[in-house]
C-alpha atoms as a PDB file:
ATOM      1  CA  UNK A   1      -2.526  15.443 -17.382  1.00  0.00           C
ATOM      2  CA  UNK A   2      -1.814  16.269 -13.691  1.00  0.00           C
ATOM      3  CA  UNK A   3      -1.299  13.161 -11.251  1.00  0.00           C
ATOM      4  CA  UNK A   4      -3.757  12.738  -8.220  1.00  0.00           C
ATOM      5  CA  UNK A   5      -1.476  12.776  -5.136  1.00  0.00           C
ATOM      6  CA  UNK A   6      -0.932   9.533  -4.670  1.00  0.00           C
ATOM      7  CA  UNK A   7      -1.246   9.822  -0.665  1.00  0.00           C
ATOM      8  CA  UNK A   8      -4.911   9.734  -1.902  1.00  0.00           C
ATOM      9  CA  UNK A   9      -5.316   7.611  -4.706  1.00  0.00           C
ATOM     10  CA  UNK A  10      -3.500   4.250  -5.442  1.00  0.00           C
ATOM     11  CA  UNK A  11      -3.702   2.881  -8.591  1.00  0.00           C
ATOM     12  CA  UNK A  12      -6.037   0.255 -10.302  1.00  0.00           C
ATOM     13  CA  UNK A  13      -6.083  -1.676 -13.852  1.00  0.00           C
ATOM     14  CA  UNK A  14      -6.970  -0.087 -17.317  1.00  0.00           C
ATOM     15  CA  UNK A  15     -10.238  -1.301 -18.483  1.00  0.00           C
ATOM     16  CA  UNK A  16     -10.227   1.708 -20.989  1.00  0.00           C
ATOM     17  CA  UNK A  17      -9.651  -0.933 -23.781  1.00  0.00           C
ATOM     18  CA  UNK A  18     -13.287  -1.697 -23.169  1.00  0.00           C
ATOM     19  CA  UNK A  19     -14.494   1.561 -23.911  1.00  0.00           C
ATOM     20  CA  UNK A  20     -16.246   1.830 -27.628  1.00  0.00           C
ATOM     21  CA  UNK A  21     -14.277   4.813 -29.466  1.00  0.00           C
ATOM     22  CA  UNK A  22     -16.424   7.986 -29.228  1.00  0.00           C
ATOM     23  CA  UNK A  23     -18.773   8.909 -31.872  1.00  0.00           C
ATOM     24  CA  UNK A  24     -19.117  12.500 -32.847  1.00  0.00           C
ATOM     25  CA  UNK A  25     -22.201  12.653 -31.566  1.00  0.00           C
ATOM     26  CA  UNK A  26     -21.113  11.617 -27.973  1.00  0.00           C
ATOM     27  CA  UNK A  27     -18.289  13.861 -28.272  1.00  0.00           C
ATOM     28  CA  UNK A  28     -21.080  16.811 -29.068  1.00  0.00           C
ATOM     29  CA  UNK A  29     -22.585  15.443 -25.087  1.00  0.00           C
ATOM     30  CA  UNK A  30     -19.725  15.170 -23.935  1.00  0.00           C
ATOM     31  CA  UNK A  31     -18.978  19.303 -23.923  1.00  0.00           C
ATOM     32  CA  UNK A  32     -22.166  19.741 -22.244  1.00  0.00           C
ATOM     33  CA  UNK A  33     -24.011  16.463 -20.645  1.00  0.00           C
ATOM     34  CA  UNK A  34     -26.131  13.741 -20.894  1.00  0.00           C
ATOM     35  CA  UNK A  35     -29.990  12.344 -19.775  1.00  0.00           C
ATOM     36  CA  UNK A  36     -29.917   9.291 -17.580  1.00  0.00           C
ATOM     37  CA  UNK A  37     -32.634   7.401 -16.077  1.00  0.00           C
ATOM     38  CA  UNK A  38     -30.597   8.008 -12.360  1.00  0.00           C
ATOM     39  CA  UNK A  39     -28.230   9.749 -10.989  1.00  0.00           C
ATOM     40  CA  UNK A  40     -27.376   6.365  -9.267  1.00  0.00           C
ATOM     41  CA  UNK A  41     -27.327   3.090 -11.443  1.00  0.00           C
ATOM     42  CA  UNK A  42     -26.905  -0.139 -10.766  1.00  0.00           C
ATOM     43  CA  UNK A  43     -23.782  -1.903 -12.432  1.00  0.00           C
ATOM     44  CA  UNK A  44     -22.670  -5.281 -13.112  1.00  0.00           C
ATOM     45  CA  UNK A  45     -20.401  -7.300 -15.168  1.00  0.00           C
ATOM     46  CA  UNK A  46     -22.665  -7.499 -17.816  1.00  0.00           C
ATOM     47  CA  UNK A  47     -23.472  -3.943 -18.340  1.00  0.00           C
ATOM     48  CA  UNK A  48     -20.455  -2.194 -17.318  1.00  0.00           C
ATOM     49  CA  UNK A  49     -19.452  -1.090 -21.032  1.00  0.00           C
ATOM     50  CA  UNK A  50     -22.296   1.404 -21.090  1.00  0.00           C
ATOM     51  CA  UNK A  51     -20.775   2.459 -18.171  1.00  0.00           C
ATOM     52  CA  UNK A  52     -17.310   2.781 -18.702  1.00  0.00           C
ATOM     53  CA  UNK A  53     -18.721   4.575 -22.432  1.00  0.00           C
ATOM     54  CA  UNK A  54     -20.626   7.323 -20.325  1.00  0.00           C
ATOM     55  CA  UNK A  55     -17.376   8.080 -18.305  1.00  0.00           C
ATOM     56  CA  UNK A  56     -16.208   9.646 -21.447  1.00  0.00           C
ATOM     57  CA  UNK A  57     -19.260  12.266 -20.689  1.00  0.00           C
ATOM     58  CA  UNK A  58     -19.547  12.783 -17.095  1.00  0.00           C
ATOM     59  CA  UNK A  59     -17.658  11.560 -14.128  1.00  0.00           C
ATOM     60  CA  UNK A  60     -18.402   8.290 -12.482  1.00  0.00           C
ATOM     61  CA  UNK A  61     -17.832   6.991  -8.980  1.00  0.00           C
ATOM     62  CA  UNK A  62     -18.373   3.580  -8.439  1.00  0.00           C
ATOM     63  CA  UNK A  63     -19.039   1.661  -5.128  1.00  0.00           C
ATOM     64  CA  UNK A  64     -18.381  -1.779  -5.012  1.00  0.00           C
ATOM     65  CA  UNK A  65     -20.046  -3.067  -1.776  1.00  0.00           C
ATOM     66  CA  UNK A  66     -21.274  -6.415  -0.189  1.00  0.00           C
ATOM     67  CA  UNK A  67     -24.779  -6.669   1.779  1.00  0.00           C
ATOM     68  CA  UNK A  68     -25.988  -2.971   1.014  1.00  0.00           C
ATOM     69  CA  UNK A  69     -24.913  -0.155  -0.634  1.00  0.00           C
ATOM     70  CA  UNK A  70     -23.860   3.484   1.401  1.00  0.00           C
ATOM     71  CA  UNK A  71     -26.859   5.596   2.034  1.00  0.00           C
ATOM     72  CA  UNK A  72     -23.542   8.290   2.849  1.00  0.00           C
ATOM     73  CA  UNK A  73     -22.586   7.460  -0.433  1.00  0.00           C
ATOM     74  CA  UNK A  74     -25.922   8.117  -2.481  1.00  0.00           C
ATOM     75  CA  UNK A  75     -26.602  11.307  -0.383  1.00  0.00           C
ATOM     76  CA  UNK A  76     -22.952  13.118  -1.412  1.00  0.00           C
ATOM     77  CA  UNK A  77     -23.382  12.410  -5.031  1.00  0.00           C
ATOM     78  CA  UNK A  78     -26.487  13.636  -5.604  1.00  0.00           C
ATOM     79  CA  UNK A  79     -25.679  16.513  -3.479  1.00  0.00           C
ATOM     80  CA  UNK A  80     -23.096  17.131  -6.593  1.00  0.00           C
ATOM     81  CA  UNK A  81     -25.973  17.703  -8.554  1.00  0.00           C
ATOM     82  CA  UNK A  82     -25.194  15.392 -11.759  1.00  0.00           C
ATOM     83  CA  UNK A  83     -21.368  15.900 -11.607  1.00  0.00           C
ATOM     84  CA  UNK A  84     -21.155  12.734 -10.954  1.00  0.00           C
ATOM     85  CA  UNK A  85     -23.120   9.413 -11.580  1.00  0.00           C
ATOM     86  CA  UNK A  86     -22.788   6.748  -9.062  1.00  0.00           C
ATOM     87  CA  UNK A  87     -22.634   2.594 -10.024  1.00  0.00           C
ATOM     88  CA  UNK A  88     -23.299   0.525  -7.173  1.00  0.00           C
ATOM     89  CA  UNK A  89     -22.172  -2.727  -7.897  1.00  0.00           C
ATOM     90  CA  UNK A  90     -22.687  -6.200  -6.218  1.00  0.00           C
ATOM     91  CA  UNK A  91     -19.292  -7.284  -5.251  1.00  0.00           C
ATOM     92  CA  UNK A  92     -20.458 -11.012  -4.588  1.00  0.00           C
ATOM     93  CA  UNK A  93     -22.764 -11.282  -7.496  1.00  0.00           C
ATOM     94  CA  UNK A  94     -19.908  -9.477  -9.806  1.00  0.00           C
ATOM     95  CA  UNK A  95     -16.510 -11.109  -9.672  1.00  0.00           C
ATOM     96  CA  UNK A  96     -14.781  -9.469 -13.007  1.00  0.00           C
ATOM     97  CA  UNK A  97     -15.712  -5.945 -11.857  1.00  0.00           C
ATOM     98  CA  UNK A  98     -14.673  -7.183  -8.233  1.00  0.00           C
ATOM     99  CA  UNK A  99     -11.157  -8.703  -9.559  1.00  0.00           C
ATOM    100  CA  UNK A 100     -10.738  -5.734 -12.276  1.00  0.00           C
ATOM    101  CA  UNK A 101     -11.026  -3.037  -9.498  1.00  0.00           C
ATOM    102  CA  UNK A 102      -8.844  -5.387  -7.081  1.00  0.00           C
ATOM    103  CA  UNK A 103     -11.407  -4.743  -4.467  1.00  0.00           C
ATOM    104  CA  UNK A 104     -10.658  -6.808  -1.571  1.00  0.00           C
ATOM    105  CA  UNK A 105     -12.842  -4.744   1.504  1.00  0.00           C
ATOM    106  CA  UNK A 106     -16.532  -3.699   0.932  1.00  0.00           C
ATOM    107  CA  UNK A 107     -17.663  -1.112   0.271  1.00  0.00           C
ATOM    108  CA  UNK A 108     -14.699  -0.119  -2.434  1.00  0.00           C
ATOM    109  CA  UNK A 109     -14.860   2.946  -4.044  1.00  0.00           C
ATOM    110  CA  UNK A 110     -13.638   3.913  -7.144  1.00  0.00           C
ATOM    111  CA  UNK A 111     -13.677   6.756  -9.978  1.00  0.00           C
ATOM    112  CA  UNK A 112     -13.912   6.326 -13.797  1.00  0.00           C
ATOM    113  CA  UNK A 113     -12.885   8.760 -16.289  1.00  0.00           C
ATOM    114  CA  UNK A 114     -13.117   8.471 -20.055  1.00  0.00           C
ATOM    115  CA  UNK A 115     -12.782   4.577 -19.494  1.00  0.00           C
ATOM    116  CA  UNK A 116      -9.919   4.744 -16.616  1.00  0.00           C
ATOM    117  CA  UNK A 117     -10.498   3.725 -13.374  1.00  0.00           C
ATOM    118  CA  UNK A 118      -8.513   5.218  -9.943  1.00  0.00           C
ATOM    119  CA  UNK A 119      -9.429   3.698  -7.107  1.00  0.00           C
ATOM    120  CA  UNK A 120     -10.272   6.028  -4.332  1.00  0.00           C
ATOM    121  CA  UNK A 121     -10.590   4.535  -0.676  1.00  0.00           C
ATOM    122  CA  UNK A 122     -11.549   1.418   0.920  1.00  0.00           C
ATOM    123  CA  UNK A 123     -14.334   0.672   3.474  1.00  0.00           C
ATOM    124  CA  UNK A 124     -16.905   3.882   5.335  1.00  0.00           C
ATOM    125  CA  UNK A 125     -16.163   7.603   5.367  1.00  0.00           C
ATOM    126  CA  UNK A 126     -17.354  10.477   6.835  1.00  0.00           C
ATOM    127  CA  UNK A 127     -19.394  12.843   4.335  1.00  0.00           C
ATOM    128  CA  UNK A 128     -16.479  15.551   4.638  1.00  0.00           C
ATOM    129  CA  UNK A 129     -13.925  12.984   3.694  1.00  0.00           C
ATOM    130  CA  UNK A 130     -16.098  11.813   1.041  1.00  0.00           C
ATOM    131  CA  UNK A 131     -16.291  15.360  -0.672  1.00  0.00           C
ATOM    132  CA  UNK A 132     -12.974  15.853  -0.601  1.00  0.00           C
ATOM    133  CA  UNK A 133     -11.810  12.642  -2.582  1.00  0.00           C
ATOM    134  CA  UNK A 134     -14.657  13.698  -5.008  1.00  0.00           C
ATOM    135  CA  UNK A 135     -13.612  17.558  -5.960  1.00  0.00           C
ATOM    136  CA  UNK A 136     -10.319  16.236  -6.608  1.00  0.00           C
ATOM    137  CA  UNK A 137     -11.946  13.693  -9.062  1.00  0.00           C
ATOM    138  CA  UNK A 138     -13.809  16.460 -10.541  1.00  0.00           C
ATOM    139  CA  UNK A 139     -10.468  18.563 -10.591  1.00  0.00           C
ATOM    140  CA  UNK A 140      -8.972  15.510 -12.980  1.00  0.00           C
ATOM    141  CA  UNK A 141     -12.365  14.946 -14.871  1.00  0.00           C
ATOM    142  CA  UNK A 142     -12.322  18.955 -15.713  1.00  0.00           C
ATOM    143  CA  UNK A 143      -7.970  18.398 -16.761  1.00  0.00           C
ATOM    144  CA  UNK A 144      -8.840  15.583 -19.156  1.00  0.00           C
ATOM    145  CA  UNK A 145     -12.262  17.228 -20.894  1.00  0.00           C
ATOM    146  CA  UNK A 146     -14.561  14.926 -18.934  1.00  0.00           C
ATOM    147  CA  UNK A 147     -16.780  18.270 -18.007  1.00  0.00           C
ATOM    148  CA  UNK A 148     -20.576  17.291 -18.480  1.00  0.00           C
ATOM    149  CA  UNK A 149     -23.161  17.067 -16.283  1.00  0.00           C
ATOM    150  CA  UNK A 150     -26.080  14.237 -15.858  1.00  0.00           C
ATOM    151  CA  UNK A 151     -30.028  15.012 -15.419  1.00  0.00           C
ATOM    152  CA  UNK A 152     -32.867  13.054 -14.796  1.00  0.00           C
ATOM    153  CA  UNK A 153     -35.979  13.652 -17.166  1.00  0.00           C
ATOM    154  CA  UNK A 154     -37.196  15.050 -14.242  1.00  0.00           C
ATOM    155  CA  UNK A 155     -34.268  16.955 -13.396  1.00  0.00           C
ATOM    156  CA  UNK A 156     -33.957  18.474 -16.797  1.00  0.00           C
ATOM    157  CA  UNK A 157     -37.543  19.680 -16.933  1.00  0.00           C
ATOM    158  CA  UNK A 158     -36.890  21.442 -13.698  1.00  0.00           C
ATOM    159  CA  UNK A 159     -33.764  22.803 -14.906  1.00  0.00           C
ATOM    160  CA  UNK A 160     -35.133  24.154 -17.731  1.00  0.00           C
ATOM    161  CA  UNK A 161     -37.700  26.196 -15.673  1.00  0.00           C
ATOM    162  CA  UNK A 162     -35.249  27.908 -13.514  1.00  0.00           C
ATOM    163  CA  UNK A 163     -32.852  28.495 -16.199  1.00  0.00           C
ATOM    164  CA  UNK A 164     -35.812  30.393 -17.405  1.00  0.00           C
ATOM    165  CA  UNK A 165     -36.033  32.755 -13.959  1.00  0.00           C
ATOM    166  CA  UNK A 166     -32.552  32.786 -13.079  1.00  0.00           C
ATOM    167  CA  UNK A 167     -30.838  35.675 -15.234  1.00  0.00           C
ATOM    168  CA  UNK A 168     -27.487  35.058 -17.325  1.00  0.00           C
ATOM    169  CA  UNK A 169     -24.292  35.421 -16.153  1.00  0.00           C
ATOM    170  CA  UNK A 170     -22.251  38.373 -16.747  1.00  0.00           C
ATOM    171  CA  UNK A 171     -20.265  38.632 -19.972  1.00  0.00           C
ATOM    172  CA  UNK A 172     -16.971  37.411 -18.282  1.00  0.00           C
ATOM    173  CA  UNK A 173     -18.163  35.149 -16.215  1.00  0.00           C
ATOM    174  CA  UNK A 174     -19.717  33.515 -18.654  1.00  0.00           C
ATOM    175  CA  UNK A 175     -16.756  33.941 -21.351  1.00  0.00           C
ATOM    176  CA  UNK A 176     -14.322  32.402 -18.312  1.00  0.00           C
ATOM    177  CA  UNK A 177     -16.971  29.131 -17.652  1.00  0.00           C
ATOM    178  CA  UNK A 178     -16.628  28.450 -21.654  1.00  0.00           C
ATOM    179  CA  UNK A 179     -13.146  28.570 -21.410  1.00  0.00           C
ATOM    180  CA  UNK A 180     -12.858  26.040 -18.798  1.00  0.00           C
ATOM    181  CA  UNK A 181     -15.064  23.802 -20.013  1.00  0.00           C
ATOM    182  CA  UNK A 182     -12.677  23.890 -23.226  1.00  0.00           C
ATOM    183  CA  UNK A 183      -9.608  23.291 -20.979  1.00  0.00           C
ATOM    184  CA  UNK A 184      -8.442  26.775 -21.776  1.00  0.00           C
ATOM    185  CA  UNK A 185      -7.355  27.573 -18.619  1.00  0.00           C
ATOM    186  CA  UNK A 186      -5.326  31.068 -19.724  1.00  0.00           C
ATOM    187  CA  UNK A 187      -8.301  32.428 -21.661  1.00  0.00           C
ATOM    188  CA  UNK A 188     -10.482  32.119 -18.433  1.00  0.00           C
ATOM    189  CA  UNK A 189      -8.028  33.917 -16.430  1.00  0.00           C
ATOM    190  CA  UNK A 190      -7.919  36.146 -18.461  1.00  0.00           C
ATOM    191  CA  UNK A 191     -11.883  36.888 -18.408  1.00  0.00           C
ATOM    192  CA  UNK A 192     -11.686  36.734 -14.593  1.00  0.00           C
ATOM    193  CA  UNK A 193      -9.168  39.073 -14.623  1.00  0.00           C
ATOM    194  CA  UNK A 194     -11.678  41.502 -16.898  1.00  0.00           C
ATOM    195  CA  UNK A 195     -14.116  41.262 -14.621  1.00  0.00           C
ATOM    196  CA  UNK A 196     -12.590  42.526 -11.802  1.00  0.00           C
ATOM    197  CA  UNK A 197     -11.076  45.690 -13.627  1.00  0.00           C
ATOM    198  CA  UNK A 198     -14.675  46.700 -14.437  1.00  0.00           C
ATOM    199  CA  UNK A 199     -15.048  45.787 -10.565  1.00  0.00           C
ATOM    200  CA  UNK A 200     -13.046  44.906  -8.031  1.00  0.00           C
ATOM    201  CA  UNK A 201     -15.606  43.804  -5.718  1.00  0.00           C
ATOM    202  CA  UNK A 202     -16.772  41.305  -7.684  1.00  0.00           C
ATOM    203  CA  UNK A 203     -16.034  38.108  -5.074  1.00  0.00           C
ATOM    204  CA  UNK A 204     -17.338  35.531  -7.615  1.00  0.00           C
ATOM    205  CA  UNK A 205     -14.437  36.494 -10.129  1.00  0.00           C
ATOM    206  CA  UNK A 206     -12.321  36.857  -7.368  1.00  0.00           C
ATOM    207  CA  UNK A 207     -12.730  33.067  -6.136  1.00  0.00           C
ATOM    208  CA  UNK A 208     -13.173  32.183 -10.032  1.00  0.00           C
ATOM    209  CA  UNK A 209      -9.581  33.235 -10.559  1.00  0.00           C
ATOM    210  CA  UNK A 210      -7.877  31.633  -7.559  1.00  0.00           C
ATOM    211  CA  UNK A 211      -9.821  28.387  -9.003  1.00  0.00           C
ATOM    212  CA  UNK A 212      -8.963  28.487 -12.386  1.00  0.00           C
ATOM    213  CA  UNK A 213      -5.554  29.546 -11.640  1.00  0.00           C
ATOM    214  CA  UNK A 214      -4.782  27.029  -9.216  1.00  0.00           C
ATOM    215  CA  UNK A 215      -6.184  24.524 -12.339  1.00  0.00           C
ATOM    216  CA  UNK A 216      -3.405  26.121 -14.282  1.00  0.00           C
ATOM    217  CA  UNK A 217      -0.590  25.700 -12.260  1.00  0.00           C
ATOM    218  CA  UNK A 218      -1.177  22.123 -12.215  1.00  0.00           C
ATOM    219  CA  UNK A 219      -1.962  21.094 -15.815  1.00  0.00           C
ATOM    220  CA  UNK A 220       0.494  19.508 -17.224  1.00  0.00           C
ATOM    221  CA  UNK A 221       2.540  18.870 -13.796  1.00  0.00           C
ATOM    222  CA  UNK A 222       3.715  15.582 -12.315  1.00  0.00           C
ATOM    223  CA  UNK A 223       2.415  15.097  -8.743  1.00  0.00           C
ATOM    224  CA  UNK A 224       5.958  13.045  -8.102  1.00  0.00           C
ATOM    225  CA  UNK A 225       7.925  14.917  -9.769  1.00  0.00           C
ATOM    226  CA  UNK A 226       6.742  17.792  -7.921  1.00  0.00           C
ATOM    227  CA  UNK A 227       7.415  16.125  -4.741  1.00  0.00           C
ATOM    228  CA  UNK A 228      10.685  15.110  -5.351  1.00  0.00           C
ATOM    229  CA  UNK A 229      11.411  19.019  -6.002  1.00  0.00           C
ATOM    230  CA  UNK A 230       9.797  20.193  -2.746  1.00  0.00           C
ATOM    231  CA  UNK A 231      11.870  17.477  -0.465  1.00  0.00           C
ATOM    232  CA  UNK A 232      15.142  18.132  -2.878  1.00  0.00           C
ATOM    233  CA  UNK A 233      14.468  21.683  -1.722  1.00  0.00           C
ATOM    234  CA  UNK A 234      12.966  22.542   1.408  1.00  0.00           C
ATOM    235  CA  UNK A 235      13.339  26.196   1.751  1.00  0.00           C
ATOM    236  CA  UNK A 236      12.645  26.846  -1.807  1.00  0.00           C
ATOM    237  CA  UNK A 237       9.276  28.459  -2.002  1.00  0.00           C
ATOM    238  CA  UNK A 238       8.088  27.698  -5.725  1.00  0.00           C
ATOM    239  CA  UNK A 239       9.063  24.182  -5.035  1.00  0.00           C
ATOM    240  CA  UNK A 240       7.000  24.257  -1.804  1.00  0.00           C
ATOM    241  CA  UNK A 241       3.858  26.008  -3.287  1.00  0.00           C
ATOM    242  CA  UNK A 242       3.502  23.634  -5.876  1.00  0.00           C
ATOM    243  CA  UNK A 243       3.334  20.587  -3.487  1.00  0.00           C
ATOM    244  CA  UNK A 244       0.979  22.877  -1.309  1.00  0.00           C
ATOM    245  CA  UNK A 245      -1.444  23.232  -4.877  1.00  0.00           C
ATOM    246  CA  UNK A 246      -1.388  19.577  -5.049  1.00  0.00           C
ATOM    247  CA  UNK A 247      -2.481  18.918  -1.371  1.00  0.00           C
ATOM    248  CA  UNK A 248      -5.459  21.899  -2.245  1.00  0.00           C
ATOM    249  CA  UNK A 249      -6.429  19.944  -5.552  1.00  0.00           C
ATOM    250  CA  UNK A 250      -6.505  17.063  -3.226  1.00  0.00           C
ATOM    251  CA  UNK A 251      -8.474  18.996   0.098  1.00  0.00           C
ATOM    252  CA  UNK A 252      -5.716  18.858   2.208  1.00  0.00           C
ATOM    253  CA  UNK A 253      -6.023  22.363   3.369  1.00  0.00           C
ATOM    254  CA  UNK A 254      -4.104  21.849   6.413  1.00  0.00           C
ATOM    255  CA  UNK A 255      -1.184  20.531   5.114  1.00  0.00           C
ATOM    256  CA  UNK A 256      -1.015  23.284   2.286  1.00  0.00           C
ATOM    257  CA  UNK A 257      -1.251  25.678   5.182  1.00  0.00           C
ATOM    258  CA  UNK A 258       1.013  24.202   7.076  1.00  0.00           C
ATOM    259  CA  UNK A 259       3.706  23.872   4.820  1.00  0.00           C
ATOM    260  CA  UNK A 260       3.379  27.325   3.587  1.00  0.00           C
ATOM    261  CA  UNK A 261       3.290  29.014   7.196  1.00  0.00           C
ATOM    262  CA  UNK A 262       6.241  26.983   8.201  1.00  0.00           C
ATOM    263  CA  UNK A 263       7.828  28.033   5.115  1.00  0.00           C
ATOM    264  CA  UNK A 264       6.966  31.634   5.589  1.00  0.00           C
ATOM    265  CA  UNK A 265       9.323  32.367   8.390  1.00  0.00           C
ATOM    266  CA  UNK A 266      12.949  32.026   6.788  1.00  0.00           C
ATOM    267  CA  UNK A 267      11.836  34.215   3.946  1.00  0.00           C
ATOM    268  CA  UNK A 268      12.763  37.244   2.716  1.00  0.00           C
ATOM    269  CA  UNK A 269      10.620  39.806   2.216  1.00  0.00           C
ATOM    270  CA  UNK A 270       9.999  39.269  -1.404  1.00  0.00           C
ATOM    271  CA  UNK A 271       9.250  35.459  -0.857  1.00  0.00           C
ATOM    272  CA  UNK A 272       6.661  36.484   1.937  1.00  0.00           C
ATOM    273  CA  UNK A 273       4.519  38.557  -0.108  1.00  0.00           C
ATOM    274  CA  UNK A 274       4.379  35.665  -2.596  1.00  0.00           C
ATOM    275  CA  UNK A 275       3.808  33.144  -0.392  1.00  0.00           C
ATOM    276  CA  UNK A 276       1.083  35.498   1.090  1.00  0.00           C
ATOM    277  CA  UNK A 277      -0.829  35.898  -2.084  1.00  0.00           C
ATOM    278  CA  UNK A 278      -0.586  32.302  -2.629  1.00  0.00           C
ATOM    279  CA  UNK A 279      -2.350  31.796   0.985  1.00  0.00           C
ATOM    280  CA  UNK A 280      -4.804  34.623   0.224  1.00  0.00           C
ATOM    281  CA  UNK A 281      -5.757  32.374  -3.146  1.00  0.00           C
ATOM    282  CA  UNK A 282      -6.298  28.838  -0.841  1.00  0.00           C
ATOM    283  CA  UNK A 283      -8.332  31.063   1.535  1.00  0.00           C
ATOM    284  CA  UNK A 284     -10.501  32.328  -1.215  1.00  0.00           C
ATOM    285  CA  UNK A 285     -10.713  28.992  -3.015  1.00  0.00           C
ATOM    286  CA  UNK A 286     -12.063  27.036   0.306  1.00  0.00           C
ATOM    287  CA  UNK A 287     -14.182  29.808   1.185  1.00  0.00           C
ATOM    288  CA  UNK A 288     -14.660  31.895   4.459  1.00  0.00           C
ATOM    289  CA  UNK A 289     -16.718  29.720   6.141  1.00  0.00           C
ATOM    290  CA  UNK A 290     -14.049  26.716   6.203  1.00  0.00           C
ATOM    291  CA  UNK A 291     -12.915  26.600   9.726  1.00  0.00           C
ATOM    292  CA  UNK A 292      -9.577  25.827   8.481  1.00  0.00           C
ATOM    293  CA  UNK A 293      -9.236  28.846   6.650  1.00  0.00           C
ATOM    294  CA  UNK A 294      -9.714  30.846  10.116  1.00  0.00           C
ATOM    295  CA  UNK A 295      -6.740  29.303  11.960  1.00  0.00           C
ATOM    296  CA  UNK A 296      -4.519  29.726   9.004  1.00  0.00           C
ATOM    297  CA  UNK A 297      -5.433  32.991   8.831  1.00  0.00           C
ATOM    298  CA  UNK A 298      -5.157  33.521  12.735  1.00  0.00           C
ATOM    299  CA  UNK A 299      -1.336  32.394  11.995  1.00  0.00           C
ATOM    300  CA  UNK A 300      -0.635  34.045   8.861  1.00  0.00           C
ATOM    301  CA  UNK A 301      -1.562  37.697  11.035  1.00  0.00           C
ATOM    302  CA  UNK A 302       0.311  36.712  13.731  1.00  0.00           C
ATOM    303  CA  UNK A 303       3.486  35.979  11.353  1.00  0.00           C
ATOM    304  CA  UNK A 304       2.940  39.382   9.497  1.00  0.00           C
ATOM    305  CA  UNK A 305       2.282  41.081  12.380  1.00  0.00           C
END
């Protein structure tokens, strides 16, 4: 399991002893989702085992908060589209969720996966910010098998009628999506990599493999360990790429950028066309339209040329 930079994340308490062990039936949901009456519930001490048991399914962010909840809040995670369920709990009327989550500002905001909790931030953040924290969540959720998604009754009905008009995903596309819902992050490169030999123009596959491959390079990696590597070694450029995939996983373009176009200038030839490609793979994983990308691109042509 990769660690979540902890620049981001700090930790909190286990309360995966609370969790009731999976059933095969929930395991069966878990590969693909799960009905709820919300995409936003409300939790409290007294119902929190259901919640901590539907973690094992699909992500959940919680949001401890005193007077109301965040309208910001509410509005990012159903933008996610039933990644993620959100628990808004009561802070004041809640005080084992409040001491358990060591919540000491309102609101407190927290993810649970497959019964463990990491706290995320403290107190209001912009909607940018926000989605940030929460694709790195979904980065760890997708690393430890926590891959379904939550619908609504109403949501599913609607679901099912464009599934009906929308057509099906190319063969390797679709091969490469199974594979990472499975974990198996080789076999979906692999597909990717298919699919743009029967076309290279195919952008989807091309983003698809910078994703997946980035996914890759971190399972099974150490978030300190790798930093300890990068500062033991400062002009070493694996040791420096792998600190700059953490900061992506975490959406912190600009540091990854940073650190790779500073790195970029003491190398030789060799180490600039891999540190290129590794650039070109951030720029196609944030996406053109990233402002970020555009002045780290601006730089990387000025360097190469």
């Amino acid at each position: 399991m990769t660690d979540i930079p902890p620049t981001q994340l700090r930790g909190a308490v286990d309360l995966s002893s609370l969790l009731r062990k999976p059933t095969p039936e929930s395991e069966a949901a878990g590969a693909s989702g799960v009905t709820v009456s919300s995409l936003i519930v409300q939790g409290s001490d007294a119902n929190f085992g259901q919640i901590l048991e539907l973690s094992s399914t699909v992500a959940v962010i919680v949001e401890l908060y005193a007077g109301e909840p965040s309208s910001t809040l509410e509005t990012v995670i159903v933008g996610y589209a039933g990644k993620f369920v959100l628990v808004q709990v009561d802070a004041r009327q809640n005080p084992q969720l409040t001491q358990a989550f060591q919540a000491v500002a309102a609101p407190t905001v927290a993810a649970v996966i497959a019964g463990k909790p990491i706290a995320l931030y403290e107190g209001e953040v912009a909607e940018l910010e926000a989605k940030s924290v929460f694709d790195q969540v979904l980065t760890l959720a997708t690393q430890n098998g926590v891959t379904g998604v939550a619908t609504t009754p109403e949501l599913a009905e609607g679901t099912d009628t464009a599934q009906q008009a929308d057509e099906p995903l190319p063969p390797h596309h679709q091969a490469a999506f199974d594979a990472i819902d499975l974990g198996d992050y080789a076999v979906a490169i692999a597909e990717y990599r298919a699919a743009l030999a029967e076309n290279p123009r195919d952008v989807l596959a091309v983003a698809g493999l910078a994703q997946v491959s980035l996914l890759d390079r971190l399972s099974g990696t150490s978030a300190d360990t790798l930093r300890a590597a990068a500062a033991a070694q400062p002009h070493d450029a694996d040791a420096q790429m792998a600190v700059a995939d953490l900061d992506v996983a975490g959406g912190h373009l600009d540091d990854a950028f940073s650190r790779l176009l500073d790195l970029f200038v003491g190398l030789d030839q060799p180490g600039k066309n891999t540190v290129r490609e590794r650039l070109l793979s951030y720029f196609e994983i944030a996406g053109a339209e990233d402002p970020r990308v555009a002045v780290a691109r601006r730089r990387l042509t000025a360097l190469l040329f």
